[in-house]
Protein backbone atom coordinates (compact mmCIF):
# COMPACT_ATOMS: atom_id res chain seq x y z
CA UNK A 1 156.07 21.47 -52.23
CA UNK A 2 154.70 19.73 -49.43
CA UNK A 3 153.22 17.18 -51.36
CA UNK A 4 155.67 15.86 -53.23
CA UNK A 5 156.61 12.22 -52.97
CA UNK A 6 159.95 11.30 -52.76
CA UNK A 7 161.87 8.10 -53.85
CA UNK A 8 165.59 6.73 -54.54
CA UNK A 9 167.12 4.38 -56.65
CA UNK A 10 169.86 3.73 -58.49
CA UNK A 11 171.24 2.36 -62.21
CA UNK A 12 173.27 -0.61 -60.83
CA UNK A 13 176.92 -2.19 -62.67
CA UNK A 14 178.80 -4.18 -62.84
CA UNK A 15 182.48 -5.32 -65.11
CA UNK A 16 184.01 -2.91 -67.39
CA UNK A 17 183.63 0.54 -67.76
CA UNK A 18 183.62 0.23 -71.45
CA UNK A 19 180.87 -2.72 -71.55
CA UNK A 20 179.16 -2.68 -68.51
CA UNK A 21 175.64 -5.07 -67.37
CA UNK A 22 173.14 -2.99 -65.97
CA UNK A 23 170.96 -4.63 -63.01
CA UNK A 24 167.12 -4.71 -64.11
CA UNK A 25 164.02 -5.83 -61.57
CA UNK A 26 161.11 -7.22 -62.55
CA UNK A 27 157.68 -6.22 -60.68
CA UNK A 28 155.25 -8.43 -60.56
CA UNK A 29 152.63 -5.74 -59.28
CA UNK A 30 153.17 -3.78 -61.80
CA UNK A 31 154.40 -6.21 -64.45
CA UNK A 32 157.14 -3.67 -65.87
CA UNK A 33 160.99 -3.87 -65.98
CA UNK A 34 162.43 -1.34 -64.22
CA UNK A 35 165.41 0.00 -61.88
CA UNK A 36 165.71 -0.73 -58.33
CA UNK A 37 164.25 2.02 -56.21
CA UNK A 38 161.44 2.92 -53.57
CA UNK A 39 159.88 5.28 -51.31
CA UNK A 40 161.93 7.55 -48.79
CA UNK A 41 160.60 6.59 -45.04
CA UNK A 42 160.21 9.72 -42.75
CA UNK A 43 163.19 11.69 -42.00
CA UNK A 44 165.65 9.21 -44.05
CA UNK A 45 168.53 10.98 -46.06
CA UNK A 46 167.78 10.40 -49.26
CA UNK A 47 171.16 8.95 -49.75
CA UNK A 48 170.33 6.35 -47.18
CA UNK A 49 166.99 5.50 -49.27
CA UNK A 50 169.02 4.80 -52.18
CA UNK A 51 171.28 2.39 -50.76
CA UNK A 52 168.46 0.77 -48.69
CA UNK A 53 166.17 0.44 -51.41
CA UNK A 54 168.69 -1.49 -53.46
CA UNK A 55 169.33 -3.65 -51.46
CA UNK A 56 166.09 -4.97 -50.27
CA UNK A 57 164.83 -4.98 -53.55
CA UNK A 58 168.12 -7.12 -55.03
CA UNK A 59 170.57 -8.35 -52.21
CA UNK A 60 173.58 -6.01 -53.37
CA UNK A 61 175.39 -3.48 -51.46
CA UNK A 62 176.39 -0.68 -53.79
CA UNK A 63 178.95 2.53 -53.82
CA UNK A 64 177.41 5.62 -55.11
CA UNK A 65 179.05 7.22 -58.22
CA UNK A 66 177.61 11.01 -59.58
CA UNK A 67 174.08 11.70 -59.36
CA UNK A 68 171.48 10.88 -62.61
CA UNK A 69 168.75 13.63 -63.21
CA UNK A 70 166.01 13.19 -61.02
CA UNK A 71 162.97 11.61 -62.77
CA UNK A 72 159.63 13.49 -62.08
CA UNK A 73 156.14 12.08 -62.87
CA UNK A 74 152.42 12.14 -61.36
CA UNK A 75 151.53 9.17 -58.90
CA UNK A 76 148.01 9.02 -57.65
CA UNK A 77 147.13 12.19 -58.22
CA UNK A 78 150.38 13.86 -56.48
CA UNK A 79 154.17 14.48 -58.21
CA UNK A 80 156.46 12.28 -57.78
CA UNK A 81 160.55 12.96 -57.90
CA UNK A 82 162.76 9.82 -58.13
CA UNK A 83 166.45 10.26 -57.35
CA UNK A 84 168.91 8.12 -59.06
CA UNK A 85 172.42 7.49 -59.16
CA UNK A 86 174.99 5.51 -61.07
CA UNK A 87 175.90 2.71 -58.66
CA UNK A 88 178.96 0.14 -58.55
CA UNK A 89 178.45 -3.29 -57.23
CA UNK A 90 180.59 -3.59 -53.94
CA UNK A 91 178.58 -7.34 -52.71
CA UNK A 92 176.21 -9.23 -53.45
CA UNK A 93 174.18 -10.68 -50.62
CA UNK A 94 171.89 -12.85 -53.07
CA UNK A 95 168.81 -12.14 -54.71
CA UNK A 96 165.49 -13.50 -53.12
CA UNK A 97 162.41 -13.09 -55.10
CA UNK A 98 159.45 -12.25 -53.53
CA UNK A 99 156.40 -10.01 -53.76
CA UNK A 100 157.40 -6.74 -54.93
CA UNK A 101 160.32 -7.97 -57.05
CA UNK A 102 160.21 -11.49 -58.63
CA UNK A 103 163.11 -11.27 -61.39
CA UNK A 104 166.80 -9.54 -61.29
CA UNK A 105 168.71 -9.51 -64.62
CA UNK A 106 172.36 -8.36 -65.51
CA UNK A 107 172.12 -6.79 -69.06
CA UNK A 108 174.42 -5.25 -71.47
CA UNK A 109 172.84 -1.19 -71.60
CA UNK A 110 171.40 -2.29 -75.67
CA UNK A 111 169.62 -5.52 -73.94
CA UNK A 112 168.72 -3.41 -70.92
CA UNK A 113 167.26 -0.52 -72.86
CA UNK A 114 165.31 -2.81 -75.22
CA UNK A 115 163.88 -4.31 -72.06
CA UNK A 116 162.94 -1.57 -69.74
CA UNK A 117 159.44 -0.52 -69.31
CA UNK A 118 159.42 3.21 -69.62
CA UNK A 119 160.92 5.73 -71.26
CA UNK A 120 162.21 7.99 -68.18
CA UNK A 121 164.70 4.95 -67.91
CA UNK A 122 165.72 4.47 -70.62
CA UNK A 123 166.50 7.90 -70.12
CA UNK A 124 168.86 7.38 -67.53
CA UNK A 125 170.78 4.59 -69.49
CA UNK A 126 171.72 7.59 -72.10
CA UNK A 127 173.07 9.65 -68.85
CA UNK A 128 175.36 6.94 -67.61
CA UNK A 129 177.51 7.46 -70.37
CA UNK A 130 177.81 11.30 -69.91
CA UNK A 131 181.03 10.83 -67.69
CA UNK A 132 182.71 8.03 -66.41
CA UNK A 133 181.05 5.37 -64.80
CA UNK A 134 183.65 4.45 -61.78
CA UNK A 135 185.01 7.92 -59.76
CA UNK A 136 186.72 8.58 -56.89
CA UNK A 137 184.58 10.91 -54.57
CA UNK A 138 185.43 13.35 -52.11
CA UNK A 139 182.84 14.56 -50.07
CA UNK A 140 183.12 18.42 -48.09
CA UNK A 141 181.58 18.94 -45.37
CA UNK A 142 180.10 22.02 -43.63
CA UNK A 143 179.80 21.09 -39.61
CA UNK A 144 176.48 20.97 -37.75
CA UNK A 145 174.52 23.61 -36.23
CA UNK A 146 176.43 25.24 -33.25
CA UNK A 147 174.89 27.95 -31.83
CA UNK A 148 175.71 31.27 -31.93
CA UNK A 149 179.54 32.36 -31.34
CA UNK A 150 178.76 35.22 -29.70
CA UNK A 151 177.21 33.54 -26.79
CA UNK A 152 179.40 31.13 -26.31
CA UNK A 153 181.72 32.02 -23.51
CA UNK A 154 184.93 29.89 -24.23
CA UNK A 155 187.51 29.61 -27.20
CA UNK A 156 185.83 29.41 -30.37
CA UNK A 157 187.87 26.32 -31.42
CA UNK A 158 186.19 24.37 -28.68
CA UNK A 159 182.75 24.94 -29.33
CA UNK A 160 180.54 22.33 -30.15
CA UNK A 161 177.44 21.13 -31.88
CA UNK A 162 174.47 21.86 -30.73
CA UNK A 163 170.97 19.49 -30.69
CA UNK A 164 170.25 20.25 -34.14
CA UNK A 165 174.03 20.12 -34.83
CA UNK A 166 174.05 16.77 -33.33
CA UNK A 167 170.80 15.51 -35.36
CA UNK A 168 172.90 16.68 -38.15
CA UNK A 169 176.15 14.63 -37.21
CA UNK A 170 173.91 11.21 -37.08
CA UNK A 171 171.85 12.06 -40.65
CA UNK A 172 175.14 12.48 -42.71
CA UNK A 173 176.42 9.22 -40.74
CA UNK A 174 173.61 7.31 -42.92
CA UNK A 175 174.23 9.31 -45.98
CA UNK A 176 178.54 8.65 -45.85
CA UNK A 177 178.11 4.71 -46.55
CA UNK A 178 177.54 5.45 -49.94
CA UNK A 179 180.77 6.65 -50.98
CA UNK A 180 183.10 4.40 -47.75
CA UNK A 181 185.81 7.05 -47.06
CA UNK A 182 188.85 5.72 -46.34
CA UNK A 183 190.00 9.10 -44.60
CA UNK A 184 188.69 11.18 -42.62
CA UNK A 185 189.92 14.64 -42.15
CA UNK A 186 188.61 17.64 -39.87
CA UNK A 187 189.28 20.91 -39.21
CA UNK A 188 190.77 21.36 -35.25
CA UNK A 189 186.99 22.89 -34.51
CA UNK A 190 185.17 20.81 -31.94
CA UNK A 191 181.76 21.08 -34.15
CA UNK A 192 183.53 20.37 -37.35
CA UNK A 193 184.91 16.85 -35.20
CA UNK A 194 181.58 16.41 -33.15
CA UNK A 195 179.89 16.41 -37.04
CA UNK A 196 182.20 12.98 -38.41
CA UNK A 197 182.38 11.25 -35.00
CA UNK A 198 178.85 9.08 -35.76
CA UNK A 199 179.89 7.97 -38.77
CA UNK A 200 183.75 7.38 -37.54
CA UNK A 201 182.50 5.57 -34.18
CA UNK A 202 180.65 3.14 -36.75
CA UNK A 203 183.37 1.78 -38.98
CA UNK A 204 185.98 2.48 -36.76
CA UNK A 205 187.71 5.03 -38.06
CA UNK A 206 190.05 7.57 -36.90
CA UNK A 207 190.09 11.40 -37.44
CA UNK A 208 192.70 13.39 -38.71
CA UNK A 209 192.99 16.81 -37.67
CA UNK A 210 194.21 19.09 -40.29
CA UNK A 211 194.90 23.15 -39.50
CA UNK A 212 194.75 23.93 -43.43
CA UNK A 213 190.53 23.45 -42.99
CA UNK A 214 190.25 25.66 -40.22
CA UNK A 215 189.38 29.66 -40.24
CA UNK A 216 192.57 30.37 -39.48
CA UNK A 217 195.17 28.47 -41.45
CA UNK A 218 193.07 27.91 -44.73
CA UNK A 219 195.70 28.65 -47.40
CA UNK A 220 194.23 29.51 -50.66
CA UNK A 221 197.05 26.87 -52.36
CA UNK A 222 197.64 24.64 -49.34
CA UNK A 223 194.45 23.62 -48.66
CA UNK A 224 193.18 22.75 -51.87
CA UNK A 225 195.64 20.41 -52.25
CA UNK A 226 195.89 18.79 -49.62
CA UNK A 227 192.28 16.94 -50.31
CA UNK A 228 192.49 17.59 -54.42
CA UNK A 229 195.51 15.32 -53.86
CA UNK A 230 193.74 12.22 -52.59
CA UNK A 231 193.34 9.20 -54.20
CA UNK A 232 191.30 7.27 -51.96
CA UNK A 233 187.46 8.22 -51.09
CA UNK A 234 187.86 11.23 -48.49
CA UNK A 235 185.74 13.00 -46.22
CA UNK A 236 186.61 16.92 -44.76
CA UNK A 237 184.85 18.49 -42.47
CA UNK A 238 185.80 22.36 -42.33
CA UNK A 239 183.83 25.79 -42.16
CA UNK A 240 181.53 27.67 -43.87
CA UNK A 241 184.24 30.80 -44.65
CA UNK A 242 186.85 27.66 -46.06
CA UNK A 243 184.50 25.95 -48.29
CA UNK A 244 183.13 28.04 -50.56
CA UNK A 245 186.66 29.01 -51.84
CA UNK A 246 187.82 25.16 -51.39
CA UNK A 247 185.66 24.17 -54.18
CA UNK A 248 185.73 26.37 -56.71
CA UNK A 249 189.87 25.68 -56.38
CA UNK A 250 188.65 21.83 -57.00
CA UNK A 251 185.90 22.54 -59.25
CA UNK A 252 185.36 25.42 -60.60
CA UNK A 253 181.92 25.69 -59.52
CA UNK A 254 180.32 27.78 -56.96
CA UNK A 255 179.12 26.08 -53.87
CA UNK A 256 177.52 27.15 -51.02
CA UNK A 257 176.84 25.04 -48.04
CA UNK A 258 174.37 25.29 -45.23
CA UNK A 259 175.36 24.66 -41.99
CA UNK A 260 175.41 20.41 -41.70
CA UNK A 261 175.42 19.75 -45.83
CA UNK A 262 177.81 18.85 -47.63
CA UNK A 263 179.16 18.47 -51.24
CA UNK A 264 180.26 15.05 -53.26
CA UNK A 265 183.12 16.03 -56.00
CA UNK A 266 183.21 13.03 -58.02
CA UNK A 267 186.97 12.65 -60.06
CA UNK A 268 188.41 10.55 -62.92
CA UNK A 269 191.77 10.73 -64.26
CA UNK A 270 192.77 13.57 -62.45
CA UNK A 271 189.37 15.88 -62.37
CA UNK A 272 186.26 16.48 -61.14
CA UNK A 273 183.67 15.32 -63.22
CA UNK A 274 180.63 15.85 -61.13
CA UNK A 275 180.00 18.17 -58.05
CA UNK A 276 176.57 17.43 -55.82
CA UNK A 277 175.17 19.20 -53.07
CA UNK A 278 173.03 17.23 -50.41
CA UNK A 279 171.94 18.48 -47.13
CA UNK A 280 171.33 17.02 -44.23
């Protein structure tokens, strides 16, 4: 629907899992107590809204958990879908009131839900407690766009992303901040490398190539765990004929990836708990 309006937000904690405080903005515009969100700007990852919307709205930089169900309403005249996740405080850069946003206030969830404004939110604070609140997530990757392999006249391994592929590569570089990876893994592929290097070229970050996520040396055991073994936040890049099989091993789910999107596996205490699909 080419008319929809799209926004992102997020549900904000902070302390323990079993008691957390919920962050809560007040808007003076509007006069309502709500949660921090706003207003994708053209061609931003949705992702990227999320994270940017917190912050300007209340000084904290935040690590995406599992996705919340989207909220959907009507705003002036035209439907409006709100994405939302459940978000852990990482820092806090201070909170400066102004126009839009005059009030920020940590709350236990009974405090918080007796305050909050509308229903649709209140909502969400019932969702948060669906699964746990802080996961460790492992985001799969399907490389960029790059062209067709019949026309390209070298080894397949070496052939790389493509302008589109390449638009791809620096989208999924804004989207990646929400979850840090500490590792970053890639099939041998050129195009599967090509599609981490933005994001690895901006924290810094090396790239390990791994022949279990390639065509050729996927191993239906192997390869699932060697990423279903990770503790730390991971990132994979691999193909298209890998995937598919990769996550169901993880998930039990059925995935399937376009070219340049890529799927979040949130886990707790051993499994996955949540499994998104985002593209790019």
């Amino acid at each position: 629907m080419t008319d929809l309006l799209r926004a992102a937000g997020a549900v904000v904690w902070r302390g323990e899992q079993s008691s957390p405080e919920v962050a809560v903005i007040h808007r003076p515009g509007y006069d309502d107590w709500t949660f921090p969100k706003g207003k994708l700007k053209s061609g931003e990852h949705v992702i990227a809204a999320a994270l940017r919307e917190v912050r300007e709205e209340t000084g904290l930089t935040v690590l995406l958990g599992r996705a919340l169900p989207p909220i959907h309403y009507m705003s002036t005249g035209r439907l409006k879908r709100v994405d939302y996740w459940v978000a852990q405080e990482a820092a806090d850069g201070g909170f400066e009131p102004g126009d839009e946003v005059d009030k920020l206030r940590w709350l236990p969830l009974a405090e918080a839900r007796r305050l909050l404004t509308y229903e649709w939110d209140v909502g969400l604070l019932r969702a948060l407690g669906a699964a746990p609140l802080e996961t460790v997530p492992l985001v799969l990757v399907r490389h960029g766009s790059a062209g067709s392999r019949s026309e390209w006249p070298g080894e397949d391994v070496a052939r790389p992303l493509d302008t589109d592929g390449a638009s791809q590569a620096s989208n999924l570089a804004t989207a990646l901040p929400a979850y840090r990876p500490e590792l970053l893994l890639s099939s041998p592929s050129a195009r599967c490398v090509q599609t981490l290097e933005p994001y690895a070229g901006e924290v810094g970050a090396d790239i390990r190539i791994e022949p279990l996520l390639s065509e050729e040396s996927q191993d239906p055991q192997k390869t699932p765990a060697l990423v279903g073994d990770l503790s730390a936040p991971a990132v994979a890049c691999s193909h298209g004929k890998v995937l598919p099989g990769l996550i169901e091993a993880l998930s039990g789910k059925s995935v399937h990836l376009r070219k340049g999107a890529f799927a979040v596996l949130h886990r707790a205490g051993g499994r996955v708990v949540s499994v998104e699909r985002y593209p790019t």
